[in-house]
C-alpha atoms as a PDB file:
ATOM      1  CA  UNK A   1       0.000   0.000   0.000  1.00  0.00           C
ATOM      2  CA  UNK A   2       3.270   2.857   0.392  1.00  0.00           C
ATOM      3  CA  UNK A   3       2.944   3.459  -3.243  1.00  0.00           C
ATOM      4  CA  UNK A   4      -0.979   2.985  -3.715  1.00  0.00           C
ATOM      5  CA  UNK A   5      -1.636   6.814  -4.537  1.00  0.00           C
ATOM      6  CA  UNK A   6       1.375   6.767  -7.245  1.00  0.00           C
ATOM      7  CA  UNK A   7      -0.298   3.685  -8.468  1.00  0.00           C
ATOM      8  CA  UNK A   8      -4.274   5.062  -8.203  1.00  0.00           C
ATOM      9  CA  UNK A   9      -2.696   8.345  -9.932  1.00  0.00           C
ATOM     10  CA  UNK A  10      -0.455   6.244 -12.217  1.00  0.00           C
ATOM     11  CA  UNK A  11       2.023   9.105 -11.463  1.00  0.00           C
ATOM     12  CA  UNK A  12       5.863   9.423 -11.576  1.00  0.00           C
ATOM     13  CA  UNK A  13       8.821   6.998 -12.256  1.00  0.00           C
ATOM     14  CA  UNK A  14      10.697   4.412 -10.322  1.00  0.00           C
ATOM     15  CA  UNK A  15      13.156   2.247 -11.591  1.00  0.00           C
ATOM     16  CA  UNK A  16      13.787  -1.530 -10.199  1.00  0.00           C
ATOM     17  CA  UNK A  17      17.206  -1.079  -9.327  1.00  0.00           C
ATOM     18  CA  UNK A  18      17.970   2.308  -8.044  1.00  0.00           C
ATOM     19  CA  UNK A  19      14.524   2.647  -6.507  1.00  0.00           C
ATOM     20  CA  UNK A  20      13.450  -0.676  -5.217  1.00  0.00           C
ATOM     21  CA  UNK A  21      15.960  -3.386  -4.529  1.00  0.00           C
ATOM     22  CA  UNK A  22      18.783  -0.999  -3.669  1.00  0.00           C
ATOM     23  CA  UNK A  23      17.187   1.003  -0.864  1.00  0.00           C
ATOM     24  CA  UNK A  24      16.167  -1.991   0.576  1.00  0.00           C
ATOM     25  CA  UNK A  25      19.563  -4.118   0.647  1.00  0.00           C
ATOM     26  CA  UNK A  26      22.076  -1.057   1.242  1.00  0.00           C
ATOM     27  CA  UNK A  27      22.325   1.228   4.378  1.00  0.00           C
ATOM     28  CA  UNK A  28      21.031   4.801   4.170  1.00  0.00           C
ATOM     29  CA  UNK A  29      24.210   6.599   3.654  1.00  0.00           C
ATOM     30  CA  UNK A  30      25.658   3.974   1.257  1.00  0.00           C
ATOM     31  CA  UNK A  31      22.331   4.091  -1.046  1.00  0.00           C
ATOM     32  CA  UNK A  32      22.857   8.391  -0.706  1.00  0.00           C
ATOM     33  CA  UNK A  33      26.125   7.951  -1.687  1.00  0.00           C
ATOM     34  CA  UNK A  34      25.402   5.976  -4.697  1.00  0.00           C
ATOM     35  CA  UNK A  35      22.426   7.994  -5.866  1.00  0.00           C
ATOM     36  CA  UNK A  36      24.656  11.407  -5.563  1.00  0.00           C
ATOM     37  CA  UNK A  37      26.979   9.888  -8.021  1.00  0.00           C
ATOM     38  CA  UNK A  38      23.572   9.419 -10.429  1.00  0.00           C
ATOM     39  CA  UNK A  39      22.544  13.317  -9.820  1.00  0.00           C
ATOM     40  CA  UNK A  40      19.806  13.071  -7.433  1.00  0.00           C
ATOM     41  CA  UNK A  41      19.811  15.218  -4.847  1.00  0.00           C
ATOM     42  CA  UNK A  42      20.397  13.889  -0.904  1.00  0.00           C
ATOM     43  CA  UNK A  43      16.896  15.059   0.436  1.00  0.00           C
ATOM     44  CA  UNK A  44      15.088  12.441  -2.017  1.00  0.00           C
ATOM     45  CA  UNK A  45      17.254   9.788  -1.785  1.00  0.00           C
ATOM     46  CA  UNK A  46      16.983   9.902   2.019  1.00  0.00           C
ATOM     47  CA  UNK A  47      13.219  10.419   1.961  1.00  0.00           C
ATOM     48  CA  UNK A  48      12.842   7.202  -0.522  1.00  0.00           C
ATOM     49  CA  UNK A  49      15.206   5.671   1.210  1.00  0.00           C
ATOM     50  CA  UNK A  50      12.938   5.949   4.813  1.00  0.00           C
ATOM     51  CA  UNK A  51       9.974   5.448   2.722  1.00  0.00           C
ATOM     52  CA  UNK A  52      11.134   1.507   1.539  1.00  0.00           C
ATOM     53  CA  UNK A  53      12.335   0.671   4.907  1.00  0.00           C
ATOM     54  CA  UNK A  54       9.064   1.294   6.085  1.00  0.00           C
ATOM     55  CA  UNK A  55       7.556  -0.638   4.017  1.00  0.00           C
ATOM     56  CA  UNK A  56      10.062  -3.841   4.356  1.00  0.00           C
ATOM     57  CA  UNK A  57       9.414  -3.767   7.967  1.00  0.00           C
ATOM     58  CA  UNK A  58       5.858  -3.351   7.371  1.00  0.00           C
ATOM     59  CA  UNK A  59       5.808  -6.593   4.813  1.00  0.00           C
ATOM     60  CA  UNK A  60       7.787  -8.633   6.942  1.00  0.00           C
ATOM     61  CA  UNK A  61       5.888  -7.919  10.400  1.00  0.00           C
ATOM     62  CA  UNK A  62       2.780  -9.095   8.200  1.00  0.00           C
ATOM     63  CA  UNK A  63       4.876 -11.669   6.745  1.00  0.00           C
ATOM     64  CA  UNK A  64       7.192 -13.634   9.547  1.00  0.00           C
ATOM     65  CA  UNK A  65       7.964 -16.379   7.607  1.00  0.00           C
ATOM     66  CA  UNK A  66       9.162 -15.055   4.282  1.00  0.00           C
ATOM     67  CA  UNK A  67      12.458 -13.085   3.687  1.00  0.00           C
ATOM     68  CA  UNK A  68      12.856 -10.333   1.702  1.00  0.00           C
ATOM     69  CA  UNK A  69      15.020 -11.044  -1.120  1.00  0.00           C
ATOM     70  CA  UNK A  70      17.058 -14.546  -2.124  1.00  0.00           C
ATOM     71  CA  UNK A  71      20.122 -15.340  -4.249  1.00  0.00           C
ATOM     72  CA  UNK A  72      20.934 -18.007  -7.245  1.00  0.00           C
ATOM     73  CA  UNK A  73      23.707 -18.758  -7.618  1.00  0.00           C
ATOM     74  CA  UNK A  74      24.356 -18.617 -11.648  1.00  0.00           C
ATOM     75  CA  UNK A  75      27.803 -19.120 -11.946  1.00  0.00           C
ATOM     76  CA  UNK A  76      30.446 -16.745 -13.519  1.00  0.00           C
ATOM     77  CA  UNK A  77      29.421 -17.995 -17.136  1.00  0.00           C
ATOM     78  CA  UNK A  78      25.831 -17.092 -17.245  1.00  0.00           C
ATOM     79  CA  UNK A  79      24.806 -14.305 -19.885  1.00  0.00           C
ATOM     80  CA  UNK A  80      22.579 -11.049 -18.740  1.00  0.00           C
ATOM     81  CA  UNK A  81      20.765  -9.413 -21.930  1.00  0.00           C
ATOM     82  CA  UNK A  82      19.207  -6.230 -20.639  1.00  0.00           C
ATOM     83  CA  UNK A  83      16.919  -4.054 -23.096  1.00  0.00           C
ATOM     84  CA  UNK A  84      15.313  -1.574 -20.374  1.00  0.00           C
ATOM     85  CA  UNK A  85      17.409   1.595 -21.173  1.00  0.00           C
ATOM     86  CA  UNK A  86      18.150   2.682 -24.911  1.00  0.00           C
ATOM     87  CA  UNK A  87      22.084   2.569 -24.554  1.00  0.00           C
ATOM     88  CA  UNK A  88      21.438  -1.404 -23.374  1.00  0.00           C
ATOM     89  CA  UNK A  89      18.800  -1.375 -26.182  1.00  0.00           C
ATOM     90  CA  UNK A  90      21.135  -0.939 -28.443  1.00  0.00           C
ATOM     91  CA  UNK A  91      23.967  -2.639 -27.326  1.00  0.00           C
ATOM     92  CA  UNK A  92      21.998  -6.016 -26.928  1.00  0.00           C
ATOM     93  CA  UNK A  93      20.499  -5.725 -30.502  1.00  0.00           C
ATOM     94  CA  UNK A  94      24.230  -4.846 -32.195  1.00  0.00           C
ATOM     95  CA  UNK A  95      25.576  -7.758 -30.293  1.00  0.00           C
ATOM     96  CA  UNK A  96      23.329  -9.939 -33.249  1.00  0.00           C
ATOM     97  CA  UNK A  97      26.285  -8.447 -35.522  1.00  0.00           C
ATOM     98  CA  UNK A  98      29.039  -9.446 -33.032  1.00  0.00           C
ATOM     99  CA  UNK A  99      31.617 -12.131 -32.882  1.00  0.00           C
ATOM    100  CA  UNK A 100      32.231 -13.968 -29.564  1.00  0.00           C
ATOM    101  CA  UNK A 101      30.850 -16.641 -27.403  1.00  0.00           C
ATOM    102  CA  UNK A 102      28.339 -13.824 -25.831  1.00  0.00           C
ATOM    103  CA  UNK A 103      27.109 -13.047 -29.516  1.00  0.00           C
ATOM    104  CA  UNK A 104      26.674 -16.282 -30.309  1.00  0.00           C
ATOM    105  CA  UNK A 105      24.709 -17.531 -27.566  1.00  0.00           C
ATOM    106  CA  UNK A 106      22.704 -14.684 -27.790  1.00  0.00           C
ATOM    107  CA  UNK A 107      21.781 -15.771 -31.716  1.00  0.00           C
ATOM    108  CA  UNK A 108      21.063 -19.366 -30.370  1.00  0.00           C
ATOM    109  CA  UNK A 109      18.735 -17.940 -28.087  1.00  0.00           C
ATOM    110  CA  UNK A 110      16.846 -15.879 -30.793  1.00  0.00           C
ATOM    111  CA  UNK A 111      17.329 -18.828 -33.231  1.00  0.00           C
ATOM    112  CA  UNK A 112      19.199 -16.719 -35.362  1.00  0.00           C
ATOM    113  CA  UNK A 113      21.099 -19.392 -37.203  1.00  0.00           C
ATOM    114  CA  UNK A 114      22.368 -16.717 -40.310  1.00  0.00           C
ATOM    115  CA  UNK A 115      23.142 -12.905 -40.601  1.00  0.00           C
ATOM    116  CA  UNK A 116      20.417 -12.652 -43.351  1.00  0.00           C
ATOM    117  CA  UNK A 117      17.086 -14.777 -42.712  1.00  0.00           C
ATOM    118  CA  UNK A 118      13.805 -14.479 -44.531  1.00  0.00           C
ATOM    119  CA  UNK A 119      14.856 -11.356 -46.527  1.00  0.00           C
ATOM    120  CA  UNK A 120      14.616 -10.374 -50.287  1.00  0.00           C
ATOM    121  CA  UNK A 121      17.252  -7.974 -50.257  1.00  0.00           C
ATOM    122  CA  UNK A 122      19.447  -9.456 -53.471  1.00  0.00           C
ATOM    123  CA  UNK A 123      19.473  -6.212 -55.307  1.00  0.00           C
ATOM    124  CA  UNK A 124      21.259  -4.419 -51.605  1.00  0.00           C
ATOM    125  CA  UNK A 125      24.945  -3.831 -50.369  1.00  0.00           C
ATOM    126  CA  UNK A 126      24.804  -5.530 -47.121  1.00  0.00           C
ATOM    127  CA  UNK A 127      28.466  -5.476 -45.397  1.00  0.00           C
ATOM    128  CA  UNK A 128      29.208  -9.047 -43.988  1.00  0.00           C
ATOM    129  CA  UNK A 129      29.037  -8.101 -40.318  1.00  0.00           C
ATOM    130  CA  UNK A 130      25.400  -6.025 -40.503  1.00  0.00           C
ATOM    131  CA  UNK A 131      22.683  -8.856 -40.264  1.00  0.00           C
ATOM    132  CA  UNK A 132      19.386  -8.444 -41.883  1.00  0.00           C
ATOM    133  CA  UNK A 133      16.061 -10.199 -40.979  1.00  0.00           C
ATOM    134  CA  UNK A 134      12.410 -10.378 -42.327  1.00  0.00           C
ATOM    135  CA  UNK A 135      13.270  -7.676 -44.929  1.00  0.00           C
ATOM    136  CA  UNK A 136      12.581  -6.263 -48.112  1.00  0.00           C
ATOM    137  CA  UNK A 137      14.364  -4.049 -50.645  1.00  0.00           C
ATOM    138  CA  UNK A 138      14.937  -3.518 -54.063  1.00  0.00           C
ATOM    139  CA  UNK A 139      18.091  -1.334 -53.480  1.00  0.00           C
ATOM    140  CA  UNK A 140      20.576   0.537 -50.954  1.00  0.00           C
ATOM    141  CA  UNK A 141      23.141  -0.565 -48.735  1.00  0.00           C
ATOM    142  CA  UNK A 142      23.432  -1.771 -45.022  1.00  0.00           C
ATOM    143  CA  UNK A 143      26.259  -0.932 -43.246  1.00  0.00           C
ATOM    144  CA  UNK A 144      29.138  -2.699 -40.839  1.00  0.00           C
ATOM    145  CA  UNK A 145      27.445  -3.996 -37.512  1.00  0.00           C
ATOM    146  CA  UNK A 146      24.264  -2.650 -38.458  1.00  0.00           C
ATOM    147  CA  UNK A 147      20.914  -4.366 -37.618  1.00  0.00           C
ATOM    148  CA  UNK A 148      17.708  -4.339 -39.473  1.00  0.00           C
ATOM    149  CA  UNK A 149      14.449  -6.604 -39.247  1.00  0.00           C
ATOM    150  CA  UNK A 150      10.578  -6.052 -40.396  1.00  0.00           C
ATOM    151  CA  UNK A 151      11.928  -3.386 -42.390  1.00  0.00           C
ATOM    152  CA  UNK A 152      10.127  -2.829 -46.286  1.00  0.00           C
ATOM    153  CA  UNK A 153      11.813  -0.246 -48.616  1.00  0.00           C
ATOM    154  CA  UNK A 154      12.190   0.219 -52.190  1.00  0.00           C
ATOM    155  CA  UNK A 155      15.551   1.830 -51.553  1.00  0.00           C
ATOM    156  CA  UNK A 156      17.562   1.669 -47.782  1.00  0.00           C
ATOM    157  CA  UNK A 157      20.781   3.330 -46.916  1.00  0.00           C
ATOM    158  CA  UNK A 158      21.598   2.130 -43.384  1.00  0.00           C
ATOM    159  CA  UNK A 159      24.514   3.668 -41.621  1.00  0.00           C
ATOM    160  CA  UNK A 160      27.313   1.674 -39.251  1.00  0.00           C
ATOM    161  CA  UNK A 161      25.965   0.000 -36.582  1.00  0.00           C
ATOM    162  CA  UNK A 162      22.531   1.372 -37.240  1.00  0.00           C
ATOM    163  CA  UNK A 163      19.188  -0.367 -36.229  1.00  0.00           C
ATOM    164  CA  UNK A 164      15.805  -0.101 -37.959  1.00  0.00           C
ATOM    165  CA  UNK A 165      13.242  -2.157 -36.451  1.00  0.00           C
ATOM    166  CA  UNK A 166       9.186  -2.380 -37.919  1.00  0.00           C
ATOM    167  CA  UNK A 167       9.719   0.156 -40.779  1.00  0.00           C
ATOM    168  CA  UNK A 168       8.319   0.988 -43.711  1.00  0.00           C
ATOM    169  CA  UNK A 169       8.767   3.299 -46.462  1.00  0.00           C
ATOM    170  CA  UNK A 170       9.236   3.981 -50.442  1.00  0.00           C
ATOM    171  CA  UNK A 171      12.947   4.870 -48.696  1.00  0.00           C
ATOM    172  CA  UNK A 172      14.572   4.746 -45.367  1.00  0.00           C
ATOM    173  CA  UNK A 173      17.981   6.516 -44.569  1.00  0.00           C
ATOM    174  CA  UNK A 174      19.572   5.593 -41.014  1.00  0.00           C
ATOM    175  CA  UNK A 175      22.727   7.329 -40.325  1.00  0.00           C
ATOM    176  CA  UNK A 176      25.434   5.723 -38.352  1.00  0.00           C
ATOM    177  CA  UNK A 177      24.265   4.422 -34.701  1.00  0.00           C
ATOM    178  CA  UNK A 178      20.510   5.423 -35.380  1.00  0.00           C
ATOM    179  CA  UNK A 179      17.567   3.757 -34.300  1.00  0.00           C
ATOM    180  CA  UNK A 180      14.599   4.140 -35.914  1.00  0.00           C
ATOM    181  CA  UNK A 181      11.060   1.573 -34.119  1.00  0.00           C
ATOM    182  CA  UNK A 182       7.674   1.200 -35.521  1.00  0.00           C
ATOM    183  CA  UNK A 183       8.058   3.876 -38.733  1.00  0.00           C
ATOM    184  CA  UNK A 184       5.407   3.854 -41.501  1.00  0.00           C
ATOM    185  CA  UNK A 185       5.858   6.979 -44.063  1.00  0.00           C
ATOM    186  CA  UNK A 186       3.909   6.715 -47.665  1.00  0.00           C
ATOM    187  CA  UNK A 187       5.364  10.200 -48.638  1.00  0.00           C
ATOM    188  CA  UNK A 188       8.265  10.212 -51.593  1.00  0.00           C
ATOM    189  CA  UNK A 189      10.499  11.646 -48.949  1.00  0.00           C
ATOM    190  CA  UNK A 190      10.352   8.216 -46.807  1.00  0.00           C
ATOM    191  CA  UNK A 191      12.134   8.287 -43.408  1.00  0.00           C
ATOM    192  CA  UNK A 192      15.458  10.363 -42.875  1.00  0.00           C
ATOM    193  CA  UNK A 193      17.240  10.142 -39.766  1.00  0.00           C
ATOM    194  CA  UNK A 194      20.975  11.652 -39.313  1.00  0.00           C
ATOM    195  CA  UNK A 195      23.762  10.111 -37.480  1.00  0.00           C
ATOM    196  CA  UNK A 196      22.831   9.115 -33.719  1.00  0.00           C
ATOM    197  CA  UNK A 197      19.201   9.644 -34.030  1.00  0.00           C
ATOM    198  CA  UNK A 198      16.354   8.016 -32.548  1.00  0.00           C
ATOM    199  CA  UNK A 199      12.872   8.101 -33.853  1.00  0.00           C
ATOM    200  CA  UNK A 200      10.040   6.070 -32.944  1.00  0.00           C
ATOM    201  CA  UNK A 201       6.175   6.009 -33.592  1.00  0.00           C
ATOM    202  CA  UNK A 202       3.758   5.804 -30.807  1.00  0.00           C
ATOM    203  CA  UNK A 203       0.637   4.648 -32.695  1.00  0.00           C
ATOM    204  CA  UNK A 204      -3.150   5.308 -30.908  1.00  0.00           C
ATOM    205  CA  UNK A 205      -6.194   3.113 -31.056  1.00  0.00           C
ATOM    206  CA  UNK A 206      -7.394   4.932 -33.951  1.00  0.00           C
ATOM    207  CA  UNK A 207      -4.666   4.158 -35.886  1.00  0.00           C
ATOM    208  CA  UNK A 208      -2.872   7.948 -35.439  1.00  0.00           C
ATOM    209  CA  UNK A 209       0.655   8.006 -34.984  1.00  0.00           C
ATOM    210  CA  UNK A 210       2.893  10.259 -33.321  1.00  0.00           C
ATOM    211  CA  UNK A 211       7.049  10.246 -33.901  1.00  0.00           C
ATOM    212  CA  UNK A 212       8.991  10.794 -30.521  1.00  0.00           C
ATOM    213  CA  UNK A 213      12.652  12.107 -31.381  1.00  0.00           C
ATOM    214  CA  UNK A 214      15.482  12.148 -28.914  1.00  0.00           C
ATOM    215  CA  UNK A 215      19.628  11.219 -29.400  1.00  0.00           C
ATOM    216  CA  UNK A 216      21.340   8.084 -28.886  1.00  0.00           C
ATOM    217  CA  UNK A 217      23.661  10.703 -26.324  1.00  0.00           C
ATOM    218  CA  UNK A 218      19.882  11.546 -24.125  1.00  0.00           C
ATOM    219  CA  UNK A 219      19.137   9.621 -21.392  1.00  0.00           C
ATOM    220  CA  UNK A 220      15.597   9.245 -21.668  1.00  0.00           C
ATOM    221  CA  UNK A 221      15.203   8.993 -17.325  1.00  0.00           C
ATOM    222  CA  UNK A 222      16.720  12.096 -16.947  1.00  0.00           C
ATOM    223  CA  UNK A 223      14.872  13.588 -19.556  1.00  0.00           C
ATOM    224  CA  UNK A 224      11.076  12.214 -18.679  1.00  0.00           C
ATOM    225  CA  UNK A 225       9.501  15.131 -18.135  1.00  0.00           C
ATOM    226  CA  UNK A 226      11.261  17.051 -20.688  1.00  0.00           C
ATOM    227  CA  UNK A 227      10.232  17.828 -23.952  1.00  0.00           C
ATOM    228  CA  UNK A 228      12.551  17.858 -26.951  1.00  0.00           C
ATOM    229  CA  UNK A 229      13.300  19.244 -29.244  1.00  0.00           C
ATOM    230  CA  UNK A 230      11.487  18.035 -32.702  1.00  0.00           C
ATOM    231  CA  UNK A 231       8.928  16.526 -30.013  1.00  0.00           C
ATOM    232  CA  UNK A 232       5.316  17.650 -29.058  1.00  0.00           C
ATOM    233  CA  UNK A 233       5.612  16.320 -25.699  1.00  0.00           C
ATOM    234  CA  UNK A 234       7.541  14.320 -22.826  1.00  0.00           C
ATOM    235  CA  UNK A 235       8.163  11.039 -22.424  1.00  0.00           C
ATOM    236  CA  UNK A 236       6.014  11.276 -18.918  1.00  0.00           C
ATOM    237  CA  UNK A 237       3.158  12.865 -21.091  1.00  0.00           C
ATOM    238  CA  UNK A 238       3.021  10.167 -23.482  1.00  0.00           C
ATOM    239  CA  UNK A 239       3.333   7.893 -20.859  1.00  0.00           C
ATOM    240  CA  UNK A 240       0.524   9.100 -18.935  1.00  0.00           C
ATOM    241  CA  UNK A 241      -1.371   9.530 -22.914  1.00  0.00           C
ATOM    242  CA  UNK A 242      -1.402   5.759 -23.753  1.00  0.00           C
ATOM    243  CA  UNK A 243      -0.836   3.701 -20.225  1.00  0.00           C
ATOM    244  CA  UNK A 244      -4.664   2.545 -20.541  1.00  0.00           C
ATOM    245  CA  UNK A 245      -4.156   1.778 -23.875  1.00  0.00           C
ATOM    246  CA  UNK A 246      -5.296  -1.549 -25.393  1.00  0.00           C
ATOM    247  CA  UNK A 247      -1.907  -2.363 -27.081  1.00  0.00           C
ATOM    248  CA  UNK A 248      -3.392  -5.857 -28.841  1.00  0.00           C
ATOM    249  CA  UNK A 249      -5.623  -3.568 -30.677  1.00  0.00           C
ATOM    250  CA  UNK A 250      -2.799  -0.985 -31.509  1.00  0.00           C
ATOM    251  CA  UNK A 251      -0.585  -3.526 -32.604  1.00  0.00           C
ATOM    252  CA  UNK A 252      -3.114  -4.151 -34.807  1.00  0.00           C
ATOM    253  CA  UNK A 253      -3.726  -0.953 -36.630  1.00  0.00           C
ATOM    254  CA  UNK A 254      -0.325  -0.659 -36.541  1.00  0.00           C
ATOM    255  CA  UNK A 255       0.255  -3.941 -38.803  1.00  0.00           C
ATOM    256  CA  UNK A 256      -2.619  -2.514 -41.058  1.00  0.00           C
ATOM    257  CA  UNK A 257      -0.535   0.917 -41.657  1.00  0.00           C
ATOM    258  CA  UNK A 258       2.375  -1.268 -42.094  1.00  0.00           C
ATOM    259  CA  UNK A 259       1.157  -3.263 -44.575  1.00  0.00           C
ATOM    260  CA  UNK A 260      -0.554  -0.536 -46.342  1.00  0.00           C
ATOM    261  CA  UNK A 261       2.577   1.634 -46.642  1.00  0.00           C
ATOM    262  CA  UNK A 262       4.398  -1.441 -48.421  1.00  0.00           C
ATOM    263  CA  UNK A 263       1.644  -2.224 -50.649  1.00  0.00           C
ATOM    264  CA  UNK A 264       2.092   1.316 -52.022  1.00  0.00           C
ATOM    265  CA  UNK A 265       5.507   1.172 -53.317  1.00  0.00           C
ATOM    266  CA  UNK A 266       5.102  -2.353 -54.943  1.00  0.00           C
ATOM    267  CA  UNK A 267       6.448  -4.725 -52.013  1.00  0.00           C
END
């Protein structure tokens, strides 16, 4: 119940490491300490940091005979793919391009068992370490390390270690280290997006869509509430836009725009 008006409200941010299982295992000027070294300011940490104790004592008074948290021991070999934060994002999805036993399990896991499956990209460049799934093209080039899947284009030029993910367009430029999610565009222009940018589409149950823009150099936690530039709103305003959203049914009229889009450039 400590967090019941947050959750009623569905307001704010907390994060599962810096917010809930590290106030609760470290002391209260060890978690401080760490938190000052992540910008936030002494005065919250300590009040969060008194607000989880409270409730840990409070679960386990109602709860004698459970403990709080438990260890597994994985052993010093086990792999850890994390995709919550966009620098991990993107790491994890380049690592398809990768060589090493890390990369490779990682392709096991995915059944990725070639760098180009279930594409017709014959008439593209694609350098021998980008990898290419589920696409289509007629023409372009993909570039070293570079990822793209779902993506349908007449014409792609896709920068170093790029990665385009659910896109279509009549053409689709990704300069080096962009991302680019969930892009439909019927216009001649297609989709443009300049060295280190990242673009997605937040689609609605109406089948609108809305691009977010930010920088592979923004974090997007420290910059929830802001807006930026090229964008219309935060992050914490979308957020708070679309978190009763029926995403089944989005996914849905997203799929339809998709599929749309591709039909109307021959693919």
């Amino acid at each position: 119940d400590e967090f019941s008006s947050e959750l009623t409200a569905k307001d704010g941010k907390l994060d599962t490491d810096p917010h809930f299982w590290m106030p609760l295992t470290l002391p209260q000027d060890e978690y401080i300490s760490l938190m000052s070294q992540k910008g936030v300011d002494e005065q919250e940490s300590s009040s969060h940091h008194v607000r989880m104790t409270k409730m840990k004592d409070t679960f386990l008074a109602a709860n004698p005979e459970l403990g709080m948290f438990g260890s597994v021991d994985v052993g010093s070999n086990a792999c850890w793919w994390d995709y919550g934060q966009l620098k991990l994002y993107i790491a994890n999805n380049l690592k398809l391009s990768e060589f090493g036993d890390d990369a490779d399990l990682l392709r096991r896991f995915f059944g990725v068992t070639d760098r180009t499956m279930n594409s017709e990209i014959s008439g593209v460049t694609v350098d021998g370490s980008a990898s290419a799934f589920s696409c289509k093209a007629k023409s372009g080039s993909v570039g070293a390390k570079a990822v793209i899947a779902a993506v349908e284009a007449q014409e792609i030029q896709i920068g170093e270690g790029a990665i385009v993910v659910n896109c279509a367009a009549k053409k689709i430029v990704a300069g080096k280290g962009a991302v680019l999610y969930n892009l439909v565009s019927e216009s001649d222009d297609g989709i443009v997006a300049e060295d280190g940018d990242v673009i997605v589409s937040v689609t609605d149950a109406e089948g609108s869509s809305m691009l977010l823009k930010s920088k592979t150099s923004i974090c997007g936690g420290k910059a929830w509430k802001q807006v930026l530039d090229g964008n219309g709103m935060s992050f914490e305003e979308v957020h708070k836009q679309n978190r009763d959203a029926d995403v089944s049914n989005i996914e849905k009229k997203r799929k339809e725009l998709y599929k749309k889009a591709s039909s109307s450039f021959g693919l």
